[in-house]
Protein backbone atom coordinates (compact mmCIF):
# COMPACT_ATOMS: atom_id res chain seq x y z
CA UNK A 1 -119.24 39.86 -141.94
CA UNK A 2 -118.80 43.28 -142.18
CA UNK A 3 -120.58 44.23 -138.90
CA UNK A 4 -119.09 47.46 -138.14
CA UNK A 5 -120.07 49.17 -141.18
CA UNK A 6 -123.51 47.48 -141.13
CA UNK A 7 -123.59 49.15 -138.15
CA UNK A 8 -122.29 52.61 -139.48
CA UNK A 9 -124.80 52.35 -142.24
CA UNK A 10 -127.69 51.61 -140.13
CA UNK A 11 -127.08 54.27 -137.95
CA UNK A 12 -126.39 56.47 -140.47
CA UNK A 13 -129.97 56.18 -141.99
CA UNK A 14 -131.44 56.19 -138.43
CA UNK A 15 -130.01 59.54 -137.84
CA UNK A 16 -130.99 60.93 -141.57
CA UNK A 17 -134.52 59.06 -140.96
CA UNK A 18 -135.32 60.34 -137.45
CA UNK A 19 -133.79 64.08 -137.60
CA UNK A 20 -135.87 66.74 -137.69
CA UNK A 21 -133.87 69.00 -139.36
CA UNK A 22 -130.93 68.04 -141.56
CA UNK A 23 -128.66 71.13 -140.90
CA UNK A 24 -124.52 70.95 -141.93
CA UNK A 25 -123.54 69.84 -138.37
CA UNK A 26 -125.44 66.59 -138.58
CA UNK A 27 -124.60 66.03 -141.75
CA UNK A 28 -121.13 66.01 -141.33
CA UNK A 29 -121.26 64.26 -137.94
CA UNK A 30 -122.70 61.47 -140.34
CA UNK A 31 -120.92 61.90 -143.18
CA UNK A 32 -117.75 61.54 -140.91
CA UNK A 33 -118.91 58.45 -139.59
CA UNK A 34 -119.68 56.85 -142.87
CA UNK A 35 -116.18 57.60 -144.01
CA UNK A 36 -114.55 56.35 -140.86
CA UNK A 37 -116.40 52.92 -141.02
CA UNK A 38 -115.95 52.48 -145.22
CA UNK A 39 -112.11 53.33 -144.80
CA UNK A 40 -112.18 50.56 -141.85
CA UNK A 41 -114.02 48.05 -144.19
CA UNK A 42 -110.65 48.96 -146.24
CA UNK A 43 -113.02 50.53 -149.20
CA UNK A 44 -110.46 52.80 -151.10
CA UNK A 45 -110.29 56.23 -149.50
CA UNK A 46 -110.70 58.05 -153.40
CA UNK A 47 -114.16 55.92 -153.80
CA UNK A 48 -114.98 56.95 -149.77
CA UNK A 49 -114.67 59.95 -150.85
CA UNK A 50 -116.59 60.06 -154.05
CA UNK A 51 -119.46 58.25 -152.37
CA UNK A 52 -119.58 60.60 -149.14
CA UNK A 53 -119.08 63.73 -151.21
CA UNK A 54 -121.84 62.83 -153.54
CA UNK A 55 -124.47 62.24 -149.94
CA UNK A 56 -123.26 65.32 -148.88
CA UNK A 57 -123.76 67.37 -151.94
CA UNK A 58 -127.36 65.81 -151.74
CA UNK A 59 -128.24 66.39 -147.86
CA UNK A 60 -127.36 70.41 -148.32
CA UNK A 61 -129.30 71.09 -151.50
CA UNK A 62 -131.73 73.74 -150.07
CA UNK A 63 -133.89 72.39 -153.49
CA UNK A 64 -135.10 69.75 -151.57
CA UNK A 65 -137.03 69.60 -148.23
CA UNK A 66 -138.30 67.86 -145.59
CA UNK A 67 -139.36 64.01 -145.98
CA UNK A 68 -138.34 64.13 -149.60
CA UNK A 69 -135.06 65.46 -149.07
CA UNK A 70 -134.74 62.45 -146.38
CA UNK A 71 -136.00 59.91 -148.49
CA UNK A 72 -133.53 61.17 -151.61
CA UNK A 73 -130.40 60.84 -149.23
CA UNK A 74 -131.31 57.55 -148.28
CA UNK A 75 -131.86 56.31 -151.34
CA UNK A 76 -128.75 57.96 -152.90
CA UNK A 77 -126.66 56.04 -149.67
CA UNK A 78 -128.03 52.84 -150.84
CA UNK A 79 -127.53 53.23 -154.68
CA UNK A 80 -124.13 54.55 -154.27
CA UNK A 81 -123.40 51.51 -151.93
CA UNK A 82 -124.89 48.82 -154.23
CA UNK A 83 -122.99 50.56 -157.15
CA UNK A 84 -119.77 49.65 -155.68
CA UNK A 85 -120.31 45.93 -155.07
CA UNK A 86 -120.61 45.42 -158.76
CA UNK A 87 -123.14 43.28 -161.00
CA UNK A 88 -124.63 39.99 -160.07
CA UNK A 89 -123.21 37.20 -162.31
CA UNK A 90 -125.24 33.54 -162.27
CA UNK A 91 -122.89 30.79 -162.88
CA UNK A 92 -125.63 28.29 -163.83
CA UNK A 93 -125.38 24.33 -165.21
CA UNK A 94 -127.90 23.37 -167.79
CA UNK A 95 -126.47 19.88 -167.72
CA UNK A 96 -127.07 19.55 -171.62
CA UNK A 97 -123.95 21.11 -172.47
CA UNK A 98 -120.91 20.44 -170.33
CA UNK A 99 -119.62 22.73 -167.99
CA UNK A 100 -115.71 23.15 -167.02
CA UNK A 101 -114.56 25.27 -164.09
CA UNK A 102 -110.74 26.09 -163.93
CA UNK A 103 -109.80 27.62 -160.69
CA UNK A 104 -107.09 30.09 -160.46
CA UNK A 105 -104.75 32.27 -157.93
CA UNK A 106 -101.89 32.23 -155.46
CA UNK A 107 -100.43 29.82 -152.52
CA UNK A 108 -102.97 29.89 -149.80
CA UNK A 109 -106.07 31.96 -151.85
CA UNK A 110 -108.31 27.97 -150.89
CA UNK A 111 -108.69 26.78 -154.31
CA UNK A 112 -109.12 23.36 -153.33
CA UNK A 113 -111.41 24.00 -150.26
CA UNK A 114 -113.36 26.10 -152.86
CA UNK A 115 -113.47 23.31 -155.34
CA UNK A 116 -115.47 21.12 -152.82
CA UNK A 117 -117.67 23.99 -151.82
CA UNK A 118 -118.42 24.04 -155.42
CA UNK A 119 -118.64 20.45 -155.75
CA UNK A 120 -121.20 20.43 -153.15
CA UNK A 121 -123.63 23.19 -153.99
CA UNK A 122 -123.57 21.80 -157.85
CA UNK A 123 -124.51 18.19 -156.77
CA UNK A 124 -127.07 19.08 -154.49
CA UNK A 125 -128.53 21.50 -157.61
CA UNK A 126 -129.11 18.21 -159.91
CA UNK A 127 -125.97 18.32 -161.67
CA UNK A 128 -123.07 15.09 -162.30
CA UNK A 129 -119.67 16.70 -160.74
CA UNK A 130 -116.66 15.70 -160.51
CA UNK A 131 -113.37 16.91 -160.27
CA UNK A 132 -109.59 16.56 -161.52
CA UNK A 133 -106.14 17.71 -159.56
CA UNK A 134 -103.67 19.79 -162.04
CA UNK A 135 -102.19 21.23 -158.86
CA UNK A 136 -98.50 19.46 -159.51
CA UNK A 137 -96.43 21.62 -157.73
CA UNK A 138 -97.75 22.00 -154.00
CA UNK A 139 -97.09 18.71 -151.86
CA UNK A 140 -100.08 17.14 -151.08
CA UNK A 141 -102.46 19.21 -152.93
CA UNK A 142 -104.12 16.04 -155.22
CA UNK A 143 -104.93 14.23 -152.19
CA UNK A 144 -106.48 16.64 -150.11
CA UNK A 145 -108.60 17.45 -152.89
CA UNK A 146 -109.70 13.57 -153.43
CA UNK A 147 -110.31 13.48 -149.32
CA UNK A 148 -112.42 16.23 -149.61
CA UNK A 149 -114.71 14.83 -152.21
CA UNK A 150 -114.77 11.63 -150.83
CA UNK A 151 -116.04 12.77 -147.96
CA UNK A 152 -118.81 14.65 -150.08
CA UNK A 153 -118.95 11.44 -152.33
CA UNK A 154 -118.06 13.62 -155.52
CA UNK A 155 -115.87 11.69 -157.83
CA UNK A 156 -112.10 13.42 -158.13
CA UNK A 157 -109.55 12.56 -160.79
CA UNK A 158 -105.35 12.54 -159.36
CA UNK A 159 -102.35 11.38 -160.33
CA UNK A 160 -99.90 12.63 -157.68
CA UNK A 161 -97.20 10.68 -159.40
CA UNK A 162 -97.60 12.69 -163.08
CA UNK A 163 -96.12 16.06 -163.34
CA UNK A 164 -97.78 17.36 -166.57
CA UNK A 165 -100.71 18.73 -166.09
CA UNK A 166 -101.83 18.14 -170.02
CA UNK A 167 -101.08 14.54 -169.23
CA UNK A 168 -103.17 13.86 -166.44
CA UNK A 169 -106.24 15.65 -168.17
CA UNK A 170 -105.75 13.40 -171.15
CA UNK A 171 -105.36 10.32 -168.74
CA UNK A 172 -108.92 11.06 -167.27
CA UNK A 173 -110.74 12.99 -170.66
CA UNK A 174 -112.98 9.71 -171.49
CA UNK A 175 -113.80 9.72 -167.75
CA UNK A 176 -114.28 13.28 -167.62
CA UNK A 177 -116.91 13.17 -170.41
CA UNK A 178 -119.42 11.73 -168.24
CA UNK A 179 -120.30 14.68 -166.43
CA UNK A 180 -121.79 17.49 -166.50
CA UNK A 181 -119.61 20.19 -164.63
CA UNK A 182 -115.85 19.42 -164.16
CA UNK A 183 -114.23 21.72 -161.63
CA UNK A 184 -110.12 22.16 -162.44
CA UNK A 185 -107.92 22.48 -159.46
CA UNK A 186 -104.41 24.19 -160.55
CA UNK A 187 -101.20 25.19 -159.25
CA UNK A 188 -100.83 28.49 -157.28
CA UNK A 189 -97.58 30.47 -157.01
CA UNK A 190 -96.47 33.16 -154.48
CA UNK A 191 -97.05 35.74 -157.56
CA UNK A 192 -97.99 35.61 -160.77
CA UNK A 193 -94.61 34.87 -162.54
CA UNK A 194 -94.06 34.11 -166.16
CA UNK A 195 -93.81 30.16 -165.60
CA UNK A 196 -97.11 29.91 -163.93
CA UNK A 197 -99.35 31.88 -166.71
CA UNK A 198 -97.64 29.72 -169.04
CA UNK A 199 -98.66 26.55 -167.25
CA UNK A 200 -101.67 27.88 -166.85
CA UNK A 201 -102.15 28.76 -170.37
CA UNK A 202 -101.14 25.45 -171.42
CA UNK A 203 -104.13 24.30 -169.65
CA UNK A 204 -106.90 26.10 -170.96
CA UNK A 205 -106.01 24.91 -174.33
CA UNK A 206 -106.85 21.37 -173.47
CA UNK A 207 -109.38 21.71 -170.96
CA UNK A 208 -110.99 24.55 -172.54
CA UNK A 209 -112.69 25.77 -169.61
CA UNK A 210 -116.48 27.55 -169.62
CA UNK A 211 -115.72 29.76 -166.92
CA UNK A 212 -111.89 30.68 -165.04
CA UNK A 213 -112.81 31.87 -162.02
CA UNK A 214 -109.85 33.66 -159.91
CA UNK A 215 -109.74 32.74 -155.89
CA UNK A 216 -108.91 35.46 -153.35
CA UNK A 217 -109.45 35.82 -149.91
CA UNK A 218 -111.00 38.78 -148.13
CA UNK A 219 -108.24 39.01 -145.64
CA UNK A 220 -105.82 40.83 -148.71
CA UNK A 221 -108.23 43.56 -148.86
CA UNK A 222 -107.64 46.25 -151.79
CA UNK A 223 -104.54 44.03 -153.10
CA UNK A 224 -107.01 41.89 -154.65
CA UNK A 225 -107.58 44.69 -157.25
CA UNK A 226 -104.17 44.39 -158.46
CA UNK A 227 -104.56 40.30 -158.22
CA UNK A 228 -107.41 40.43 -160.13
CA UNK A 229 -106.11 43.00 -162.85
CA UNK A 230 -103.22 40.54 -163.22
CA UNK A 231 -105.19 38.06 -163.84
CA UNK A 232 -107.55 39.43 -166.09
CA UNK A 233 -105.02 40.77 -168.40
CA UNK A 234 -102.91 37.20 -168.41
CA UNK A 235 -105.35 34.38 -168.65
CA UNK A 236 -108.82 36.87 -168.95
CA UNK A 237 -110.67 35.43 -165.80
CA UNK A 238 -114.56 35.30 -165.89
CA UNK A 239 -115.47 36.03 -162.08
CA UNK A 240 -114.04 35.59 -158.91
CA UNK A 241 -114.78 34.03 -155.35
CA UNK A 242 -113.88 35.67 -152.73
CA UNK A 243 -113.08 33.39 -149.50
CA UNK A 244 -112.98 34.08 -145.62
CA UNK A 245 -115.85 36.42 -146.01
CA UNK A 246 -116.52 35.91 -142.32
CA UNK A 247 -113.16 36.44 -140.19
CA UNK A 248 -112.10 39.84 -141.59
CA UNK A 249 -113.05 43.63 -142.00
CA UNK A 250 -111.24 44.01 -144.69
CA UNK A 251 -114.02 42.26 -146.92
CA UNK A 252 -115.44 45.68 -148.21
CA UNK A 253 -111.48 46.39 -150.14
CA UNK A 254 -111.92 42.83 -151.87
CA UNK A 255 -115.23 43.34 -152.76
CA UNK A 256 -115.16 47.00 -154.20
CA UNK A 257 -111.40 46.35 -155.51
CA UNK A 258 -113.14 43.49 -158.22
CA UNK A 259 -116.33 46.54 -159.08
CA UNK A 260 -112.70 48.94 -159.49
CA UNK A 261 -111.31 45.93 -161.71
CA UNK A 262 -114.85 45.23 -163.45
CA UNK A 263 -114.60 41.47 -162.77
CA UNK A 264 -117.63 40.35 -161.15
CA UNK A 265 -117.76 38.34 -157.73
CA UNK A 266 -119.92 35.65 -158.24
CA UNK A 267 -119.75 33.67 -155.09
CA UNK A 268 -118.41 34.13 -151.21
CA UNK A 269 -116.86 32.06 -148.94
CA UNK A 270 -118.63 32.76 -145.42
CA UNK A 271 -116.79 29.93 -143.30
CA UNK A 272 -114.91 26.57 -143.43
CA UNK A 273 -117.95 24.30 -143.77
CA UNK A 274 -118.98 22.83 -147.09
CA UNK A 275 -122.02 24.53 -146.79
CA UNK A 276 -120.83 27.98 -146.53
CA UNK A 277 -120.68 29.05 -150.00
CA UNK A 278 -123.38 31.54 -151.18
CA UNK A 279 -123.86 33.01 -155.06
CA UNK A 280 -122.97 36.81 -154.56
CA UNK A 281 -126.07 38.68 -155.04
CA UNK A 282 -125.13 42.73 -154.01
CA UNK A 283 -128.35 43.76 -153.84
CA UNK A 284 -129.31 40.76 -151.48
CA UNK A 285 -126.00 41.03 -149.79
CA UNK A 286 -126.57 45.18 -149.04
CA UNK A 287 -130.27 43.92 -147.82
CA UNK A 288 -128.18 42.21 -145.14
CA UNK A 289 -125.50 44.64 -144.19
CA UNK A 290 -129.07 46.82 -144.29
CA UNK A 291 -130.44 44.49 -141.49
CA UNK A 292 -133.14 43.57 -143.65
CA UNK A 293 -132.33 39.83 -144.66
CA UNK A 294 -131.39 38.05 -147.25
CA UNK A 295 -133.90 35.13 -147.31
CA UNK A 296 -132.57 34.05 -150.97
CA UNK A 297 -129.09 33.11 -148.95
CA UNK A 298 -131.12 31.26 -146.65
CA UNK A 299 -133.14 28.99 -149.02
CA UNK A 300 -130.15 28.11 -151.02
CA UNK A 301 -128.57 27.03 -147.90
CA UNK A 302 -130.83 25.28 -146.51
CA UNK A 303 -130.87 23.84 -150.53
CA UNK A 304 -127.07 22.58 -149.98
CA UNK A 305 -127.41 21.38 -146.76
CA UNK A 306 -130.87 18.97 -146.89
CA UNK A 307 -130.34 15.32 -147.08
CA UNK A 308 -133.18 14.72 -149.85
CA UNK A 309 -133.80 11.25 -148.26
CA UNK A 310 -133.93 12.98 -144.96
CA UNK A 311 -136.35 15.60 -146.38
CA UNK A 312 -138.74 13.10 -148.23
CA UNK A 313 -138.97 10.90 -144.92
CA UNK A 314 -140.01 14.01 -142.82
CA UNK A 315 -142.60 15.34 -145.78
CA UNK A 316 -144.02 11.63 -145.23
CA UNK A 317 -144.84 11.60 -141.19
CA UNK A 318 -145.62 15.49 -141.17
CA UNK A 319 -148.21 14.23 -144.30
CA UNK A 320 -149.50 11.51 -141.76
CA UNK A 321 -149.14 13.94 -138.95
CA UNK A 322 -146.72 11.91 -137.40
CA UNK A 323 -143.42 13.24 -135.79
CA UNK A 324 -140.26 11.53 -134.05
CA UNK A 325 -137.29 13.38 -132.39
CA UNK A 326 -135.21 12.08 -135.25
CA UNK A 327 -137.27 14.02 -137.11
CA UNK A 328 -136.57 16.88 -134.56
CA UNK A 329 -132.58 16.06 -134.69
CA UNK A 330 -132.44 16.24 -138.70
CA UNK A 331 -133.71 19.66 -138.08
CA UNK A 332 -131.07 20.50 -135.60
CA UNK A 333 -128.34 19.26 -137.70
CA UNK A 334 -129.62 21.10 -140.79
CA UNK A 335 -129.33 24.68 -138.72
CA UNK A 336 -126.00 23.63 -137.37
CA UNK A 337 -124.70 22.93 -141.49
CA UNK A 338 -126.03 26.37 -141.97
CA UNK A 339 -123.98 28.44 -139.41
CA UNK A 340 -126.08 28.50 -136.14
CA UNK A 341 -128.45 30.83 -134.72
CA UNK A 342 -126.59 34.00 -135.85
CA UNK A 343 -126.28 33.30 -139.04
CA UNK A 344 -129.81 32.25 -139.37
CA UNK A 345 -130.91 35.39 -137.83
CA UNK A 346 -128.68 37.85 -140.09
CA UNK A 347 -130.93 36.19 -143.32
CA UNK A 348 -134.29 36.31 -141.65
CA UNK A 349 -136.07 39.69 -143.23
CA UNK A 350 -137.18 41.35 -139.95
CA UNK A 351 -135.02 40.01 -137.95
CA UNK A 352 -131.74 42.48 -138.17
CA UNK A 353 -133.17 44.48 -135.18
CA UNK A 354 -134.21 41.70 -132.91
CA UNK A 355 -130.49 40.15 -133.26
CA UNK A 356 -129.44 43.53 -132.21
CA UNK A 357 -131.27 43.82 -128.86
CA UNK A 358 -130.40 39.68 -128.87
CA UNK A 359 -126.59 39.45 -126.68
CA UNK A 360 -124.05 37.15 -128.37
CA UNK A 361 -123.97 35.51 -125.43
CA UNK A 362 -127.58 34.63 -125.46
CA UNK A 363 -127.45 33.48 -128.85
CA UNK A 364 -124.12 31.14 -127.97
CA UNK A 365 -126.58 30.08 -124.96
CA UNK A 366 -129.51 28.74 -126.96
CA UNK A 367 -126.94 27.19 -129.77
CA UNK A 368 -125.13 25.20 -126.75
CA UNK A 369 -128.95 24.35 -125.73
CA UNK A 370 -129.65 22.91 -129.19
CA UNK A 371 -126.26 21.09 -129.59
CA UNK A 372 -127.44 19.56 -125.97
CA UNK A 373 -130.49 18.58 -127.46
CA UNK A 374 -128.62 16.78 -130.12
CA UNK A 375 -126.56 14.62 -127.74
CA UNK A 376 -129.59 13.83 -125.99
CA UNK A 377 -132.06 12.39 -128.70
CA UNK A 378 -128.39 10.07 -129.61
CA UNK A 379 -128.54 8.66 -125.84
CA UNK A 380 -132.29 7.79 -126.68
CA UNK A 381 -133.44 4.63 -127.50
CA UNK A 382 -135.94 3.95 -130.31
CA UNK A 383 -139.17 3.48 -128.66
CA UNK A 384 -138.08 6.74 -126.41
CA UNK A 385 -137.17 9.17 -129.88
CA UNK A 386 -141.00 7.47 -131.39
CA UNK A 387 -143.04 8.42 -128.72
CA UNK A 388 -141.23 10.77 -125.97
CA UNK A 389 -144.26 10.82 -124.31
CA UNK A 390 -143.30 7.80 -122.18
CA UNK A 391 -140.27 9.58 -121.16
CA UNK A 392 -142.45 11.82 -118.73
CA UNK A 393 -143.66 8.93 -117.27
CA UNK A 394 -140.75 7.05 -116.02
CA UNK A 395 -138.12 9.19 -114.28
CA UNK A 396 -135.54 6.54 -114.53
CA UNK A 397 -135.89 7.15 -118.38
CA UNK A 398 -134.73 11.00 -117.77
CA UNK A 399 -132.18 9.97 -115.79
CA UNK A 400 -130.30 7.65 -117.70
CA UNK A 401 -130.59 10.30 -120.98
CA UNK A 402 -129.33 12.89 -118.62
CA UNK A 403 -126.19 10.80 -118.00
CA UNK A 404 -125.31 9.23 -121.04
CA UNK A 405 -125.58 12.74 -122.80
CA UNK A 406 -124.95 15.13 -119.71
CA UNK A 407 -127.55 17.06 -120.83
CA UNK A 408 -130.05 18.21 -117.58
CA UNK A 409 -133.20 16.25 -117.10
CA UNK A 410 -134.60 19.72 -116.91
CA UNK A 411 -133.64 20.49 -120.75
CA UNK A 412 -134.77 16.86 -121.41
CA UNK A 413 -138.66 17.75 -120.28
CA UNK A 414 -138.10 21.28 -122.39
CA UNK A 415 -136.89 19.50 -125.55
CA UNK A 416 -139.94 17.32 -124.75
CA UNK A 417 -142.16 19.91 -124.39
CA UNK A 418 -140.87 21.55 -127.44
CA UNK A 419 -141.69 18.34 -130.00
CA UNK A 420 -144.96 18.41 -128.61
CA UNK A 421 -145.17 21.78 -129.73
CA UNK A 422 -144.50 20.86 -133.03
CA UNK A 423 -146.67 18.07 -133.09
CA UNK A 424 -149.61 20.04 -132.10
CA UNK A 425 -148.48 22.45 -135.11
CA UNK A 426 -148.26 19.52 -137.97
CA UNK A 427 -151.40 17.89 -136.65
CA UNK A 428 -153.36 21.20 -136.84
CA UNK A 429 -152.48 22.24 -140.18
CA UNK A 430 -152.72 18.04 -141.44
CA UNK A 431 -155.15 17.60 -144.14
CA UNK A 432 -156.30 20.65 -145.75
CA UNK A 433 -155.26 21.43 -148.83
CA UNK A 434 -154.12 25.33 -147.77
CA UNK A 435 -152.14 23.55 -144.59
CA UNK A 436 -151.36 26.11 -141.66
CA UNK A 437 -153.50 28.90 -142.47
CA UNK A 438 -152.42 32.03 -140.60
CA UNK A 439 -155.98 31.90 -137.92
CA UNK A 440 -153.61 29.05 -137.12
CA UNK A 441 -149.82 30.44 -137.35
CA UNK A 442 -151.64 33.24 -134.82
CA UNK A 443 -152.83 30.36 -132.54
CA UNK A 444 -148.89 28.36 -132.47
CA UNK A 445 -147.46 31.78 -131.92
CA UNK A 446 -149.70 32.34 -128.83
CA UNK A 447 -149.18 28.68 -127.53
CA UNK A 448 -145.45 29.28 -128.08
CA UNK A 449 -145.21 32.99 -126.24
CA UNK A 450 -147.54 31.14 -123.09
CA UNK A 451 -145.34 28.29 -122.86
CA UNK A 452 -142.04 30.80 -122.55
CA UNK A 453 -140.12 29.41 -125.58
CA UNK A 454 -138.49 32.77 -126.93
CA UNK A 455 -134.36 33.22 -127.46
């Protein structure tokens, strides 16, 4: 998300970082690039040019010199950039109280995808969830919302046939008590007319929500300040979510047009899984654009996307120092919930620059490599995914994984190789109470780099 003015902005404190002198030519050769990129991003061209004229005001005060003048402009880029993406927000669930979620905005914002993001990342925290269909207008709109909690076996409330929306609530309110967050799917409109605050209104008076969170995607860029002052002033939202974070570059207008608004963003959409949801976090999220990681993202990802039965059953052989290629595959799966290699990459700290000097391509190679890996360990048979060993015995073995997956024998012996690896790793570190110390993390990394296993 975003990449071209992560790039701009990494560059930009390259240049500042690495110059020897910072006379008015450089300065403005950066300033102009910064303004180019945030105008791109759609940022509004009056806050561009606050933010740039504040730098630049900075880089030519002959007051400061040298690596302290540096340092200062730097630090000034950053704070004026982390101003702009507003305060962090928390929606938390203390699951003593009940919480209610009402969702708000217009035809095609992905309320209901939303919902089941939420949904998701809720249940997976501990919490009861459920939720209830007050969408009566759009065709359709109750039952995709029940098929996309049954698939995430979260309990939904409909009646497609009732077109009150204070009915259905009270239909469903001794059901509803049970839980412990209810998340409130409602109608959208193709503005905000008169009828739909009303209906809307009429709503929060019975459901008497904890938190009305407005739904926009990124794609609208700096309309979504107007959306979002609209909505504020009608039905006074609490935060928004901003969707399809990761297909446009007009993200950086939605994001600074809710700071312009002061309504706080307190989660993004960053794909069409239900796993890619993230709490907004600007400081974490400018660590990213930085190239620097955002490792929080990552662990509360890899948080949504465990199968705790999964997890426990792992914990248990790498405890007995035991490991199976299912074991392997759950692993595989989990990275592929997550968003792939890239995505990965983007949250490690450290790891901005390597997926820089990293080509897409290579990184859509190794994914294809793991997704073959996948395919293969399903054309295995049980004794073969317990002990793989025996596979490098008997060719015939190879052969007949090879063609029921159509993955190469040759990537068969690597994936091999590869668990062995990892066996070598979980039996080393098995039974101490510090496990891997790092006189051993230096020893895998060795084994690793000898046996060629890099990106």
């Amino acid at each position: 998300m975003l990449d071209k003015l992560s790039n701009a902005i990494k560059k930009a404190t390259d240049k500042i970082a690495n110059a020897m002198f910072l006379d008015k030519n450089l300065v403005d050769q950066i300033i102009k690039e910064l303004q180019r990129s945030l105008i791109e991003a759609d940022v509004n061209i009056q806050l561009v040019l606050e933010i740039t004229n504040k730098i630049k005001k900075s880089a030519l005060d002959e007051r400061l010199k040298g690596v302290e003048k540096k340092e200062h402009i730097i630090k000034l880029l950053h704070d004026e950039l982390r101003a702009i993406l507003g305060e962090k927000k928390e929606l938390k669930i203390n699951n003593k109280e009940q919480s209610r979620f009402m969702m708000l905005g217009l035809y095609g914002a992905g309320k209901t995808t939303t919902i089941s993001k939420l949904a998701l990342y809720y249940s997976k925290r501990g919490s009861k969830v459920c939720a209830i269909g007050l969408d009566i207008h759009r065709p359709a709109a109750s039952t995709q919302l029940k098929q996309l909690c049954e698939k995430l076996n979260i309990a939904c409330f409909i009646n497609p046939d009732e077109k009150n929306p204070s009915k259905i609530w009270k239909q469903f309110e001794k059901e509803l008590n049970k839980y412990d967050l209810i998340l409130i799917d409602t109608a959208g409109r193709d503005s905000l007319e008169e009828d739909l605050i009303k209906e809307i209104k009429s709503i929060n008076k019975i459901a008497k929500p904890t938190e009305t969170l407005l739904i926009i995607p990124a794609d609208i860029g700096q309309t979504a300040r107007k959306q979002a002052i609209t909505f504020k002033e009608a039905v006074d939202i609490t935060g928004v979510i901003i969707t399809r974070m990761d297909s446009t570059a007009k993200a950086g207008g939605a994001l600074t047009s809710c700071y312009e608004a002061k309504v706080p963003v307190v989660f993004i959409g960053t794909g069409e899984k239900p796993a890619d949801l993230e709490p907004f976090n600007p400081e974490a999220f400018l660590s990213r654009m930085l190239g620097m990681g955002d490792l929080e993202a990552l662990m509360e990802k890899i948080r949504t996307v465990t199968d705790e039965e999964a997890l426990k059953k792992a914990q248990k052989n790498i405890e007995q120092g035991k490991l199976t290629l299912r074991d392997v595959q759950s692993q595989l799966e989990s990275m592929e919930s997550i968003g792939g290699m890239d995505k990965i990459m983007s949250m490690i700290p450290g790891f901005g620059k390597v997926k820089e000097k990293v080509s897409s391509e290579k990184l859509e190679q190794q994914q294809a490599k793991l997704k073959g890996y996948k395919h293969a360990i399903n054309s295995m048979t049980q004794e073969e995914i317990e002990n793989p060993e025996i596979m490098e015995k008997e060719t015939s073995r190879l052969q007949r994984i090879s063609k029921g997956s159509g993955v190469s024998t040759t990537d068969i012996r690597n994936l091999i190789k590869q668990y062995k690896v990892l066996k070598e790793m979980i039996q080393s570190g098995k039974g101490g109470e510090e496990g891997i110390d790092q006189k051993s993390l230096m020893k895998m990394a060795k084994k690793l780099a000898k046996r060629g296993m890099k990106l």
